[in-house]
Protein backbone atom coordinates (compact mmCIF):
# COMPACT_ATOMS: atom_id res chain seq x y z
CA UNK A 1 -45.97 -44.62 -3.20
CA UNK A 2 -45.14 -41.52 -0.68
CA UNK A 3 -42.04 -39.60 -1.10
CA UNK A 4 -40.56 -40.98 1.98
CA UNK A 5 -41.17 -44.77 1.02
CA UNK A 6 -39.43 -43.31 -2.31
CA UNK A 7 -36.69 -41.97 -0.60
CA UNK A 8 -36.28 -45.30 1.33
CA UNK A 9 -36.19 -47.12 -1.98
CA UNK A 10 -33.45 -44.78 -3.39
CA UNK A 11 -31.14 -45.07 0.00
CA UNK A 12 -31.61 -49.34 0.06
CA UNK A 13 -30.16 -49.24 -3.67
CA UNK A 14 -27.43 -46.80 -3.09
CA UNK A 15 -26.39 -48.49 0.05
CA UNK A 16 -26.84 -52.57 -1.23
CA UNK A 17 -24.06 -50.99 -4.06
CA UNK A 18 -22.26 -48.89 -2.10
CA UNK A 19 -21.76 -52.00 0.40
CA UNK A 20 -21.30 -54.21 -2.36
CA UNK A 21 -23.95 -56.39 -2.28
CA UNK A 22 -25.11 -56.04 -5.59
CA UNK A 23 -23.43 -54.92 -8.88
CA UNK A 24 -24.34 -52.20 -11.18
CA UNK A 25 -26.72 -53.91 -13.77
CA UNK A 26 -28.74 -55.11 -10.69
CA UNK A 27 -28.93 -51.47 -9.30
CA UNK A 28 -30.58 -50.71 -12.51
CA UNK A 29 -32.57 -53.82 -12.72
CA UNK A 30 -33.77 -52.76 -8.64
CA UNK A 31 -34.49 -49.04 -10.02
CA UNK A 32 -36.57 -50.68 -12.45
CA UNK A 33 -38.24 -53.14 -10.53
CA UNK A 34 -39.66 -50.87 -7.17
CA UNK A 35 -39.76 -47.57 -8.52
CA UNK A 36 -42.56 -46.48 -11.32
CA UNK A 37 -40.91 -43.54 -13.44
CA UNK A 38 -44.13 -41.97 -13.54
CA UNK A 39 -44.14 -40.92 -9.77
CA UNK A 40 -41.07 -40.08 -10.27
CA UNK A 41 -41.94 -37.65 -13.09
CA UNK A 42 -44.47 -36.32 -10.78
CA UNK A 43 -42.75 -35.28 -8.24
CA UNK A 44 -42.69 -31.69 -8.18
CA UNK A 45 -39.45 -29.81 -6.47
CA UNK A 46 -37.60 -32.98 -5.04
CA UNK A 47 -34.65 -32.08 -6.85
CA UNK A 48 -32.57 -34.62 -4.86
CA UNK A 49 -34.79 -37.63 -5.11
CA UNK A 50 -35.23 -36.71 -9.05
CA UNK A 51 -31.10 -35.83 -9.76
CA UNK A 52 -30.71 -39.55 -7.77
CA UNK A 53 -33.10 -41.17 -9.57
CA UNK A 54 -31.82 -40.66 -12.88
CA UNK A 55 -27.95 -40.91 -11.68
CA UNK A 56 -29.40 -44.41 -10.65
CA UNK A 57 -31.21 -45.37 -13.74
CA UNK A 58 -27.83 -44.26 -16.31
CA UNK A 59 -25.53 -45.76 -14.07
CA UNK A 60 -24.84 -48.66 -16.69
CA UNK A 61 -25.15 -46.19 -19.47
CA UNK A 62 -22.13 -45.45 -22.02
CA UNK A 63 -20.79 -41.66 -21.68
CA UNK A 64 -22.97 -40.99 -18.34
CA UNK A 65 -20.29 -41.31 -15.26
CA UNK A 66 -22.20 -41.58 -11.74
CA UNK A 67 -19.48 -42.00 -9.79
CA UNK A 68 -18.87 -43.63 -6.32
CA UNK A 69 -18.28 -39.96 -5.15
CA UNK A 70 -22.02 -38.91 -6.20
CA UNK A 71 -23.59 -42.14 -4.63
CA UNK A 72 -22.10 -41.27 -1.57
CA UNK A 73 -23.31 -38.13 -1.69
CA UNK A 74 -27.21 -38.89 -1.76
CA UNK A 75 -26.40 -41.78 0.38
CA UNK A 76 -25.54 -38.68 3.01
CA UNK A 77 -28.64 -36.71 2.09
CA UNK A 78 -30.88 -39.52 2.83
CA UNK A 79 -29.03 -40.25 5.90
CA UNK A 80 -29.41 -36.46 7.28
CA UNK A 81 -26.31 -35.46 7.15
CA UNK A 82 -26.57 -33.20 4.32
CA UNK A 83 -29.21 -31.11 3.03
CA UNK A 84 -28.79 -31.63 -0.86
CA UNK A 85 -27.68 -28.60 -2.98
CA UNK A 86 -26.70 -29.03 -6.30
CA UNK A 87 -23.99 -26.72 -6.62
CA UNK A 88 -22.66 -28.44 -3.02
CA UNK A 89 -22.96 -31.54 -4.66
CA UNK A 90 -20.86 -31.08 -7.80
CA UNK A 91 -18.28 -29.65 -5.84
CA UNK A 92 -18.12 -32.53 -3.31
CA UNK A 93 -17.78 -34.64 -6.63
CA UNK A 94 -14.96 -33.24 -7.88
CA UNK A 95 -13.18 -32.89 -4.40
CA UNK A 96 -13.30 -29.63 -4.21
């Protein structure tokens, strides 16, 4: 699979949730099903696609909080409207 058909993958999940269209165990269960963790763990410097990959995958995951606010965020990066920055990122998840 090519980065960009990864990328699509990512932003269809984030945006069937983020729309409500399917809940959080199926976001996982999606994640599971169309992405193969080993390209992912190949990737080398896609710092966004990796950080939303694994905010994906521990969504459902006890004392991990991905939060609306973080979804959103990639959801923007994928969309162009932001160029992902880690730092930027954080701070748009806590509001600040």
């Amino acid at each position: 699979m090519t980065l960009d058909e990864i990328k699509t993958v990512l932003n269809e999940i984030i945006d069937s949730f983020l729309e409500k269209k399917i809940d959080k165990d199926e976001v996982v269960r999606q994640l599971n099903i169309r992405l193969n963790p080993e390209e992912i763990y190949n990737l080398d410097n896609e710092f966004m696609v990796t950080d939303c990959y694994f905010a994906i995958k521990h969504l459902t995951e006890n004392g991990y909080e991905t939060t609306l606010k973080e979804l959103q965020y990639f959801r923007e990066c994928f969309l162009g409207r932001r160029l992902y920055d880690l730092n930027e990122k954080n701070e748009y998840i806590l509001g600040k």
